[in-house]
PDB file of N, CA and C in Angstrom:
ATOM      1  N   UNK A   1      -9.663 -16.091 -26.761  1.00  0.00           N
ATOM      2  CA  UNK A   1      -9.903 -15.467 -25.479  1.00  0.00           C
ATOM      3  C   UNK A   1      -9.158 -14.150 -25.353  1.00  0.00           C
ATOM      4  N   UNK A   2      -7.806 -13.930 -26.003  1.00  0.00           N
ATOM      5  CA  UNK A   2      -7.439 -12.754 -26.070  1.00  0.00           C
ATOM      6  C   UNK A   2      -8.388 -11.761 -26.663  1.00  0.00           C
ATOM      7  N   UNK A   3      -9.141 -11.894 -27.653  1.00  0.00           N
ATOM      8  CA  UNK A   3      -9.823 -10.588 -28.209  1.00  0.00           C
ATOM      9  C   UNK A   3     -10.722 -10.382 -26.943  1.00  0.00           C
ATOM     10  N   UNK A   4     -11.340 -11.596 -26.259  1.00  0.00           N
ATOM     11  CA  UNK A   4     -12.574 -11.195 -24.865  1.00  0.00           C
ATOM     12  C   UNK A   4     -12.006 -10.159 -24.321  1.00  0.00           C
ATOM     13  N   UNK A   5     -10.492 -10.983 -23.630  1.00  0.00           N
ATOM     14  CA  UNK A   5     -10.123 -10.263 -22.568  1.00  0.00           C
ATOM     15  C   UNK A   5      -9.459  -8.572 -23.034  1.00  0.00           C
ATOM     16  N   UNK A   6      -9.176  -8.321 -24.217  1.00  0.00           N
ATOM     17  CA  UNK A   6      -9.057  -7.018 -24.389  1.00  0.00           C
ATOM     18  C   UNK A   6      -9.988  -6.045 -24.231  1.00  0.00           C
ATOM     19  N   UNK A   7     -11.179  -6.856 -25.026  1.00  0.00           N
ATOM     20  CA  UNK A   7     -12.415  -6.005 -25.140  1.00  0.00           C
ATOM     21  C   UNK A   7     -12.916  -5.923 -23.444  1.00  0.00           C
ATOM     22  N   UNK A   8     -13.175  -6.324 -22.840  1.00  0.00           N
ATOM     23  CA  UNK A   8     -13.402  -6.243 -21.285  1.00  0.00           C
ATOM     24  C   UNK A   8     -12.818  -5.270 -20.452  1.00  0.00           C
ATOM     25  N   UNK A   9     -11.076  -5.662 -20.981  1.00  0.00           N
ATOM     26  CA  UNK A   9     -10.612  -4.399 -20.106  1.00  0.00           C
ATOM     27  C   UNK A   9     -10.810  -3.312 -20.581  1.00  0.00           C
ATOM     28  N   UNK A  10     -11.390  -2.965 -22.276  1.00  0.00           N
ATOM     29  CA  UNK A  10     -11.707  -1.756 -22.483  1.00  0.00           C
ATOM     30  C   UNK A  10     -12.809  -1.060 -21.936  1.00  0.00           C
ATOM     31  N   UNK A  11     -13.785  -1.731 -21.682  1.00  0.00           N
ATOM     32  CA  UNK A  11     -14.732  -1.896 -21.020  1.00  0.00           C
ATOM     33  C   UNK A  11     -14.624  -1.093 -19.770  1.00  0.00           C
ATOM     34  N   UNK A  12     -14.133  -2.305 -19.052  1.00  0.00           N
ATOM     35  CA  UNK A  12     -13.729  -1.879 -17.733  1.00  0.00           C
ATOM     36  C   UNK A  12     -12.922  -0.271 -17.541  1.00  0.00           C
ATOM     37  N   UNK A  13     -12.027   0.179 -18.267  1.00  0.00           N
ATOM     38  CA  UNK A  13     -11.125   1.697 -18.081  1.00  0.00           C
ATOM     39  C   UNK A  13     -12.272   2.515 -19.283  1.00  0.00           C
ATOM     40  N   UNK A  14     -13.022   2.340 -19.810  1.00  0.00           N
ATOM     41  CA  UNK A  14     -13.822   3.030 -20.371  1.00  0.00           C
ATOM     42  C   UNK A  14     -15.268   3.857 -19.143  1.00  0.00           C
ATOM     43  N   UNK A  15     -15.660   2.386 -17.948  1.00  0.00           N
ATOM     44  CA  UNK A  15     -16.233   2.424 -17.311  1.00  0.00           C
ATOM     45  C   UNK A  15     -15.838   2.113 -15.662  1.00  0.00           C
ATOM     46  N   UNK A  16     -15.720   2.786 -15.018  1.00  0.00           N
ATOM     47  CA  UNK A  16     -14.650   2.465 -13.768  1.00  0.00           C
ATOM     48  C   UNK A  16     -15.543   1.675 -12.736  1.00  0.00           C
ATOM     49  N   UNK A  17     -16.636   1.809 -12.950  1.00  0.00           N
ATOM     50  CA  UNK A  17     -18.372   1.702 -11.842  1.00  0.00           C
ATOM     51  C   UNK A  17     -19.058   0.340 -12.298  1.00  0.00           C
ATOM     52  N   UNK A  18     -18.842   0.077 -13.374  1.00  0.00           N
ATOM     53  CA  UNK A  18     -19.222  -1.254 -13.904  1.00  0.00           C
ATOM     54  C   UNK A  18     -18.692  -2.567 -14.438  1.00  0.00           C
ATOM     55  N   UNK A  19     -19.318  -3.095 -13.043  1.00  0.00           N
ATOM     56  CA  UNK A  19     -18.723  -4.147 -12.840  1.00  0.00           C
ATOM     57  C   UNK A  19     -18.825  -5.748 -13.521  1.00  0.00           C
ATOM     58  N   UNK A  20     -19.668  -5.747 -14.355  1.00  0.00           N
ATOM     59  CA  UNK A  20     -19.965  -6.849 -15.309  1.00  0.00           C
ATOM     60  C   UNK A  20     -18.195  -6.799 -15.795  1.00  0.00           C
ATOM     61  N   UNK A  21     -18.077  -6.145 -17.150  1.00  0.00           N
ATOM     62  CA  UNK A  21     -16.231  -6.767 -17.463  1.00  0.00           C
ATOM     63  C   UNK A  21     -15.263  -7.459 -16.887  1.00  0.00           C
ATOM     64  N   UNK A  22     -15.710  -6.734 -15.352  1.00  0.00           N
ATOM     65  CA  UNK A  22     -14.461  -7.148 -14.115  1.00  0.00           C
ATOM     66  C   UNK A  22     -14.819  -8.637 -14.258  1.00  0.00           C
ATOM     67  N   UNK A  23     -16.251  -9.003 -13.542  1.00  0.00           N
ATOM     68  CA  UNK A  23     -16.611 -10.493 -13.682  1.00  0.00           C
ATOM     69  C   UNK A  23     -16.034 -11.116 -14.768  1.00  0.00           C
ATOM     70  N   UNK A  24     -15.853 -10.949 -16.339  1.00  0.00           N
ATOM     71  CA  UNK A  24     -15.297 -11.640 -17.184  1.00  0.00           C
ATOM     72  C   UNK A  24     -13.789 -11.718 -16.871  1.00  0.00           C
ATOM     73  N   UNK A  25     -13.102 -10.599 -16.876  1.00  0.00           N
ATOM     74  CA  UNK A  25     -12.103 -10.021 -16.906  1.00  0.00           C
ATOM     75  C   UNK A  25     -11.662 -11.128 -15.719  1.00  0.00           C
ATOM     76  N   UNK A  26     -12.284 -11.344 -14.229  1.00  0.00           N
ATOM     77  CA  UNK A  26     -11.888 -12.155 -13.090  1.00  0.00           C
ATOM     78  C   UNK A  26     -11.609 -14.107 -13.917  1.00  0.00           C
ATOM     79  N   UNK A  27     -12.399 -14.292 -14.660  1.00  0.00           N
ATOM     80  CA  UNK A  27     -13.027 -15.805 -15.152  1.00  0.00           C
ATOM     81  C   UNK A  27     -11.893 -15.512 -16.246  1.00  0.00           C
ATOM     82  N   UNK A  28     -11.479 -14.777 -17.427  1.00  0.00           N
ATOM     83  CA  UNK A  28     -10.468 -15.151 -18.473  1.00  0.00           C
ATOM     84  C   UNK A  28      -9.274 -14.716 -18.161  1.00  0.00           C
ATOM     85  N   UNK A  29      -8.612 -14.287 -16.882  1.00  0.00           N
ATOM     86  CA  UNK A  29      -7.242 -13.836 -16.309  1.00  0.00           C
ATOM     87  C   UNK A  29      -7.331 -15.308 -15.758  1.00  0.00           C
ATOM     88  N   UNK A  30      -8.260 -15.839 -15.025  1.00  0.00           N
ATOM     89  CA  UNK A  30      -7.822 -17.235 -14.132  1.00  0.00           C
ATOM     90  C   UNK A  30      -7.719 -18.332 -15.917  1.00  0.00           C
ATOM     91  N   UNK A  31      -8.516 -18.305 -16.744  1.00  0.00           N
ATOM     92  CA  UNK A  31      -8.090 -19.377 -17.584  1.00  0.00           C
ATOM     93  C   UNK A  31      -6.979 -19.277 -18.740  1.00  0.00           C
ATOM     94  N   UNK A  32      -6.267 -17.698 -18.771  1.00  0.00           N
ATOM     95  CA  UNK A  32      -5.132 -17.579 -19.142  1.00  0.00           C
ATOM     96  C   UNK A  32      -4.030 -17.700 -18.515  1.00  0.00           C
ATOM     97  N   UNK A  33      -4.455 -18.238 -17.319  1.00  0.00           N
ATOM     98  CA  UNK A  33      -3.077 -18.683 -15.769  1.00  0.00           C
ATOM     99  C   UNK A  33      -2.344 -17.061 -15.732  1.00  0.00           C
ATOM    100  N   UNK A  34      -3.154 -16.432 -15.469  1.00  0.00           N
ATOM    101  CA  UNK A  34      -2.655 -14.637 -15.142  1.00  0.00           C
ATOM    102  C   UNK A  34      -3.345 -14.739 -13.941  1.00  0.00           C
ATOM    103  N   UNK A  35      -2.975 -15.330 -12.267  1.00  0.00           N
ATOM    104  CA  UNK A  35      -3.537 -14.928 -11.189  1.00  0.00           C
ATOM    105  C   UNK A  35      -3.623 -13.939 -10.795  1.00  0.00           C
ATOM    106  N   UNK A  36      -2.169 -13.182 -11.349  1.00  0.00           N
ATOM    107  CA  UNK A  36      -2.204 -11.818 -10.363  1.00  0.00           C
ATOM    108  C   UNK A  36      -3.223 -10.673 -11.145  1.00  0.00           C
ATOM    109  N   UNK A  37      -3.826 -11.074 -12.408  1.00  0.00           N
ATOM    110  CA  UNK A  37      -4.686 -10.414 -12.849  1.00  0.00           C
ATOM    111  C   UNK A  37      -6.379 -10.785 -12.299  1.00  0.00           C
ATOM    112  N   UNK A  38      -6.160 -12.006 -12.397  1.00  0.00           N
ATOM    113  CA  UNK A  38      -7.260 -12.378 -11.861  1.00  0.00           C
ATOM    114  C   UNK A  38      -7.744 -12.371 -10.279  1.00  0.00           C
ATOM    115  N   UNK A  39      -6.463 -11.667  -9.110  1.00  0.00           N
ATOM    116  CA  UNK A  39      -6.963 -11.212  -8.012  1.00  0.00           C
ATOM    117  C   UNK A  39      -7.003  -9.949  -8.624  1.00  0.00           C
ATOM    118  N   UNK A  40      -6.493  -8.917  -8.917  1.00  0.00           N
ATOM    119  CA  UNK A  40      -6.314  -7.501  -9.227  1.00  0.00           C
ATOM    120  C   UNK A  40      -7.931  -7.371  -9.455  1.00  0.00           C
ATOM    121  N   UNK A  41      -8.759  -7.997  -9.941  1.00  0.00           N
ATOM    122  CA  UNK A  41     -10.010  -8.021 -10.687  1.00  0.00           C
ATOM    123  C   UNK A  41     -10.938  -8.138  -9.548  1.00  0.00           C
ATOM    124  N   UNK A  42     -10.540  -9.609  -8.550  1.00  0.00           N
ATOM    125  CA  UNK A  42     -11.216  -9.900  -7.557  1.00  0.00           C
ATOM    126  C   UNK A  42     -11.518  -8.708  -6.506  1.00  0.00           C
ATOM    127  N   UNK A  43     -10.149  -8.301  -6.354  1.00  0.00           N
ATOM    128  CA  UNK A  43     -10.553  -6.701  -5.486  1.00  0.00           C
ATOM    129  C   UNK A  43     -11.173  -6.064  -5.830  1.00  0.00           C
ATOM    130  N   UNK A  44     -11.024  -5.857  -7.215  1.00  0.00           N
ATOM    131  CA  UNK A  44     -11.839  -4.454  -7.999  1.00  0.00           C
ATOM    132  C   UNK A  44     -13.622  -4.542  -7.416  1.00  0.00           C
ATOM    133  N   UNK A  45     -13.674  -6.134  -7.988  1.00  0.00           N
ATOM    134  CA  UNK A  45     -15.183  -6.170  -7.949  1.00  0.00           C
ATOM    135  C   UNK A  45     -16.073  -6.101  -6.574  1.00  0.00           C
ATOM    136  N   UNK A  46     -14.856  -6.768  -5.116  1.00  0.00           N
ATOM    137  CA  UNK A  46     -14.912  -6.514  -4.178  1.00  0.00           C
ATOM    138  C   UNK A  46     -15.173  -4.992  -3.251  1.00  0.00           C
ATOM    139  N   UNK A  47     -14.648  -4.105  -3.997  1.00  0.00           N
ATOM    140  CA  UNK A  47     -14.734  -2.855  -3.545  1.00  0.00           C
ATOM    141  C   UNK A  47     -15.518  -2.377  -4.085  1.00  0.00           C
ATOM    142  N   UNK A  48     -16.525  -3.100  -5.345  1.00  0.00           N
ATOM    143  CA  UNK A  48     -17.766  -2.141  -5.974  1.00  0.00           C
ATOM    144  C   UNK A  48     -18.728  -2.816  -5.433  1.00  0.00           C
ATOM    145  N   UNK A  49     -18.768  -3.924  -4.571  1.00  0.00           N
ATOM    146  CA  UNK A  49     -19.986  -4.807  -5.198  1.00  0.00           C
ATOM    147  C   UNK A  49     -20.256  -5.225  -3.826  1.00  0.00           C
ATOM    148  N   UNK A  50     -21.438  -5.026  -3.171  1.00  0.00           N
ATOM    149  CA  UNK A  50     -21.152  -5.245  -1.260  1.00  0.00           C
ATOM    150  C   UNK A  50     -21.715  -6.461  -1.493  1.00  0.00           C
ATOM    151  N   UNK A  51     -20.954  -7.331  -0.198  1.00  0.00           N
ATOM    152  CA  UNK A  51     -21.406  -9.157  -0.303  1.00  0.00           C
ATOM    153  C   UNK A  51     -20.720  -9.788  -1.381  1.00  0.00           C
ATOM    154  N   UNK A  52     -19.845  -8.850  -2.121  1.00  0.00           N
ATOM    155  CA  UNK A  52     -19.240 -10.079  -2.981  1.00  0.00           C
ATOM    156  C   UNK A  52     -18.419 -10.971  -2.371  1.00  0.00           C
ATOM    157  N   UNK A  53     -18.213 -12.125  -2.714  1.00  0.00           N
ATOM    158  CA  UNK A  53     -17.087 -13.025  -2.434  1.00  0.00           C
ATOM    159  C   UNK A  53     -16.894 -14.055  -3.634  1.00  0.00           C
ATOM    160  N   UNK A  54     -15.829 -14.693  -3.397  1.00  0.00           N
ATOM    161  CA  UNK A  54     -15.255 -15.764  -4.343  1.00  0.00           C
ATOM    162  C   UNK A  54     -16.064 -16.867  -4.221  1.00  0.00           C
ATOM    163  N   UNK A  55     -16.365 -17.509  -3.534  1.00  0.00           N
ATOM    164  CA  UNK A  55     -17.747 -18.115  -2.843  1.00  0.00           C
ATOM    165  C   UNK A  55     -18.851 -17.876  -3.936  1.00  0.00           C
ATOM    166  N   UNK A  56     -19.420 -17.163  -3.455  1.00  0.00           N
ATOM    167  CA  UNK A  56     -20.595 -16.919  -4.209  1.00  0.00           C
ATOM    168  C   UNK A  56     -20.282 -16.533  -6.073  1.00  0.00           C
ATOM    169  N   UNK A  57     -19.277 -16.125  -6.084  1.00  0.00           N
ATOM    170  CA  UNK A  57     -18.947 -16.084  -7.950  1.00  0.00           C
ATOM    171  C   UNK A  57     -19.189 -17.404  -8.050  1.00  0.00           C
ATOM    172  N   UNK A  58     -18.648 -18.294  -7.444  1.00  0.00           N
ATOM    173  CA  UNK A  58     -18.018 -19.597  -7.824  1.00  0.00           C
ATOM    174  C   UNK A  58     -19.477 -20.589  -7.489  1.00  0.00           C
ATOM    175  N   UNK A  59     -20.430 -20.616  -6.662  1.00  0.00           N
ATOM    176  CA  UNK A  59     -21.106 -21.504  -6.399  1.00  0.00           C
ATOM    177  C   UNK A  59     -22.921 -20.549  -5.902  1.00  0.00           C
ATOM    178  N   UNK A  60     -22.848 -19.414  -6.227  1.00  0.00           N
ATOM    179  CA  UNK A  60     -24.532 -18.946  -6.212  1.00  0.00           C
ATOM    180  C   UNK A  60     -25.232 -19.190  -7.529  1.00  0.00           C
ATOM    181  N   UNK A  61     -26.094 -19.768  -7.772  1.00  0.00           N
ATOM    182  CA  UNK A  61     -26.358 -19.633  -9.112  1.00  0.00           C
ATOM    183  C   UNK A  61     -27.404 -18.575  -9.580  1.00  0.00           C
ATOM    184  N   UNK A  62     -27.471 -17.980  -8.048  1.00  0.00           N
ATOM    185  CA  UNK A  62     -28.036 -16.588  -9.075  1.00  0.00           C
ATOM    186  C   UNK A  62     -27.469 -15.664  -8.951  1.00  0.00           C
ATOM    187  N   UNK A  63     -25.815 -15.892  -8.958  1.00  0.00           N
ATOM    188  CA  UNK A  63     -25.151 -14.343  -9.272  1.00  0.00           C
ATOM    189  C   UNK A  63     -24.763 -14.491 -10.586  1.00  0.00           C
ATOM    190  N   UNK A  64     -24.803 -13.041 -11.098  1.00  0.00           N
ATOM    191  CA  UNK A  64     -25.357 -12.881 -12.468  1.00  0.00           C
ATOM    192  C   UNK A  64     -23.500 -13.337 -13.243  1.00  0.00           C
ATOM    193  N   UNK A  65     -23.372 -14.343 -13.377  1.00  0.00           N
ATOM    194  CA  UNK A  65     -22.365 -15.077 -14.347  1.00  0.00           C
ATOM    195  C   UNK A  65     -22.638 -16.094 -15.163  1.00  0.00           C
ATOM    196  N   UNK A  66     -24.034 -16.583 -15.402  1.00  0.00           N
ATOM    197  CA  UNK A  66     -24.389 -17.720 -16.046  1.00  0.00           C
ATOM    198  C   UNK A  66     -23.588 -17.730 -17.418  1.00  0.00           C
ATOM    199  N   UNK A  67     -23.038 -17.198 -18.177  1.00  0.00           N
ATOM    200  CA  UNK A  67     -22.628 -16.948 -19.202  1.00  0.00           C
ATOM    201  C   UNK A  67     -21.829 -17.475 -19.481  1.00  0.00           C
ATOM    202  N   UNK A  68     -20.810 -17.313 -18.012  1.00  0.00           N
ATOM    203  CA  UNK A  68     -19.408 -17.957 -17.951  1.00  0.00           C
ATOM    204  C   UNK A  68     -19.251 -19.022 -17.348  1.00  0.00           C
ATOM    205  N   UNK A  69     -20.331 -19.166 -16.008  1.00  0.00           N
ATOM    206  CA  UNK A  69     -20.542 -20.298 -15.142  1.00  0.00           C
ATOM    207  C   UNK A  69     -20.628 -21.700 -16.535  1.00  0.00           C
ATOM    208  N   UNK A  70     -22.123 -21.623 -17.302  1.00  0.00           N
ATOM    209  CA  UNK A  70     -21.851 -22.721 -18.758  1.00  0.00           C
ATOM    210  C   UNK A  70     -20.689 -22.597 -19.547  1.00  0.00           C
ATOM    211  N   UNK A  71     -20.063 -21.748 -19.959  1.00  0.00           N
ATOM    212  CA  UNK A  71     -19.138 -21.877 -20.623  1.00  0.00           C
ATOM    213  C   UNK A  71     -17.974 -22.214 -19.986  1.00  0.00           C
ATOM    214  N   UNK A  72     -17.738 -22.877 -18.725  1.00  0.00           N
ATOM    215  CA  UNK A  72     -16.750 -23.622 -17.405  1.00  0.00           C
ATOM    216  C   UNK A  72     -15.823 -22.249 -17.546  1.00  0.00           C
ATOM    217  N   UNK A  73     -15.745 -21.068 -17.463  1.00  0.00           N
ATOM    218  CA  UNK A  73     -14.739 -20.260 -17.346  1.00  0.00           C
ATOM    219  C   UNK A  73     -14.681 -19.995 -16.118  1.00  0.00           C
ATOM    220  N   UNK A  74     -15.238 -19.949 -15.185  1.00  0.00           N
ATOM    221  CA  UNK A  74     -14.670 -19.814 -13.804  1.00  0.00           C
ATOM    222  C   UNK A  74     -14.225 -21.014 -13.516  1.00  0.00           C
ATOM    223  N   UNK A  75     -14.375 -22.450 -13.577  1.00  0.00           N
ATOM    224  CA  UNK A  75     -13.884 -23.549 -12.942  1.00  0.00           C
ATOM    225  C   UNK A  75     -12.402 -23.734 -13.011  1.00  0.00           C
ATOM    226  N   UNK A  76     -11.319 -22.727 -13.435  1.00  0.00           N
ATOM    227  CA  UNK A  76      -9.583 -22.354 -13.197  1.00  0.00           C
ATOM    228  C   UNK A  76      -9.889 -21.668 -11.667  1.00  0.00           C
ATOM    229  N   UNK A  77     -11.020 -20.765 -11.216  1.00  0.00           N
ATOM    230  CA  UNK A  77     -10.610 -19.900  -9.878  1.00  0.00           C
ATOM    231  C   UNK A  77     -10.691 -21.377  -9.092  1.00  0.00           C
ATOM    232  N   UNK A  78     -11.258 -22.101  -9.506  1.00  0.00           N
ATOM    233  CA  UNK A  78     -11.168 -23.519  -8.026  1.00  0.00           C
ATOM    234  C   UNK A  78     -10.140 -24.016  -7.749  1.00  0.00           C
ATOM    235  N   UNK A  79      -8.997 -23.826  -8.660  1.00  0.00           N
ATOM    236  CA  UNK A  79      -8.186 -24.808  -8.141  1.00  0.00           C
ATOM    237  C   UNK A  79      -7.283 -23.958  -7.477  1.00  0.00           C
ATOM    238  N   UNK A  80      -6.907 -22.472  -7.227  1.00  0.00           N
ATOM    239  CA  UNK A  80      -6.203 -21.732  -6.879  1.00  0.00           C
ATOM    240  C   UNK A  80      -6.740 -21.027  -6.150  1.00  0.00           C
ATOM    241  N   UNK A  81      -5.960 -20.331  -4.910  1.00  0.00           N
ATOM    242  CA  UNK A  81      -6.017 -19.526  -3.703  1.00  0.00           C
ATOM    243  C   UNK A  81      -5.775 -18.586  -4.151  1.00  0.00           C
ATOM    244  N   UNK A  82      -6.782 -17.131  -4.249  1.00  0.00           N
ATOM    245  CA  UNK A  82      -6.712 -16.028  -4.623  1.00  0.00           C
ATOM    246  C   UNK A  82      -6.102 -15.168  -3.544  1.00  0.00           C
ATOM    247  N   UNK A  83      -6.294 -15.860  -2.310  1.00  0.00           N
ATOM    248  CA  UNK A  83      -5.992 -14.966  -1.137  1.00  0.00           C
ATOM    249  C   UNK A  83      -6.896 -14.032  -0.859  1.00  0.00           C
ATOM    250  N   UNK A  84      -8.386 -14.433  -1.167  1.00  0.00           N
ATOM    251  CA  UNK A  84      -9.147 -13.576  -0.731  1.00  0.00           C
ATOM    252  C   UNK A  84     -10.599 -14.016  -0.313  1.00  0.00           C
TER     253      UNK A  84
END
Protein backbone atom coordinates (compact mmCIF):
# COMPACT_ATOMS: atom_id res chain seq x y z
CA UNK A 1 0.00 0.00 0.00
CA UNK A 2 2.91 2.27 0.41
CA UNK A 3 3.89 2.25 -3.33
CA UNK A 4 -0.34 3.19 -3.93
CA UNK A 5 -0.19 5.75 -1.57
CA UNK A 6 2.99 7.44 -2.99
CA UNK A 7 1.96 7.14 -6.41
CA UNK A 8 -1.46 9.02 -5.60
CA UNK A 9 0.04 11.71 -3.84
CA UNK A 10 2.12 12.18 -6.89
CA UNK A 11 -0.74 12.33 -8.65
CA UNK A 12 -2.50 14.47 -6.61
CA UNK A 13 0.65 17.59 -6.41
CA UNK A 14 1.23 16.76 -10.06
CA UNK A 15 -2.59 17.61 -10.50
CA UNK A 16 -4.18 20.03 -7.91
CA UNK A 17 -8.03 19.83 -9.74
CA UNK A 18 -8.19 16.13 -9.78
CA UNK A 19 -9.78 14.58 -7.58
CA UNK A 20 -9.79 10.76 -8.20
CA UNK A 21 -6.04 10.30 -6.12
CA UNK A 22 -7.55 12.31 -3.26
CA UNK A 23 -10.41 9.51 -3.18
CA UNK A 24 -7.59 6.81 -2.93
CA UNK A 25 -5.29 8.88 -1.08
CA UNK A 26 -8.72 9.48 1.57
CA UNK A 27 -9.33 5.18 1.65
CA UNK A 28 -5.21 4.25 2.08
CA UNK A 29 -4.36 7.18 4.82
CA UNK A 30 -7.57 5.68 6.83
CA UNK A 31 -6.09 1.92 6.33
CA UNK A 32 -2.56 2.99 7.20
CA UNK A 33 -4.20 4.51 10.64
CA UNK A 34 -2.83 8.14 9.26
CA UNK A 35 -6.28 10.06 10.22
CA UNK A 36 -4.89 13.25 10.09
CA UNK A 37 -4.02 12.40 6.50
CA UNK A 38 -6.99 10.93 5.80
CA UNK A 39 -9.11 14.17 6.94
CA UNK A 40 -6.43 16.50 5.20
CA UNK A 41 -7.74 14.51 1.98
CA UNK A 42 -11.41 14.63 3.13
CA UNK A 43 -11.26 18.49 2.90
CA UNK A 44 -9.34 18.53 -0.16
CA UNK A 45 -11.99 16.55 -1.95
CA UNK A 46 -14.66 18.55 -0.12
CA UNK A 47 -13.59 21.83 -1.51
CA UNK A 48 -13.35 20.37 -5.17
CA UNK A 49 -16.23 18.29 -5.34
CA UNK A 50 -19.89 20.03 -4.54
CA UNK A 51 -22.24 17.47 -2.49
CA UNK A 52 -19.42 15.60 -1.36
CA UNK A 53 -19.70 14.03 1.97
CA UNK A 54 -18.33 11.12 4.00
CA UNK A 55 -21.76 9.66 3.75
CA UNK A 56 -21.99 9.24 0.40
CA UNK A 57 -18.03 8.02 -0.13
CA UNK A 58 -18.94 5.52 2.34
CA UNK A 59 -22.50 4.25 1.37
CA UNK A 60 -23.64 5.70 -2.49
CA UNK A 61 -22.90 3.10 -4.71
CA UNK A 62 -22.72 5.18 -7.48
CA UNK A 63 -20.03 7.40 -6.37
CA UNK A 64 -17.30 6.63 -8.46
CA UNK A 65 -15.07 4.39 -5.76
CA UNK A 66 -16.06 0.92 -6.73
CA UNK A 67 -12.48 0.02 -6.92
CA UNK A 68 -11.88 0.59 -3.41
CA UNK A 69 -15.46 0.18 -2.10
CA UNK A 70 -14.58 -4.10 -3.35
CA UNK A 71 -11.34 -4.00 -2.33
CA UNK A 72 -12.92 -3.01 1.62
CA UNK A 73 -10.48 0.06 1.61
CA UNK A 74 -12.80 2.50 2.80
CA UNK A 75 -14.40 0.22 5.55
CA UNK A 76 -11.25 1.86 8.27
CA UNK A 77 -13.27 5.53 7.54
CA UNK A 78 -16.32 3.66 9.56
CA UNK A 79 -15.00 3.17 12.49
CA UNK A 80 -13.55 6.72 13.05
CA UNK A 81 -14.85 10.35 13.34
CA UNK A 82 -13.25 12.42 10.76
CA UNK A 83 -14.91 15.44 12.14
CA UNK A 84 -16.50 16.15 9.14
Amino acid sequence: MTEARLAATRASEAAPGFIAPRRQLLALCANAGDMAGARKYLLQIKGLEPGFSLDRYLNDPEYPNLTLRKAGLIEPLRKFDLGA
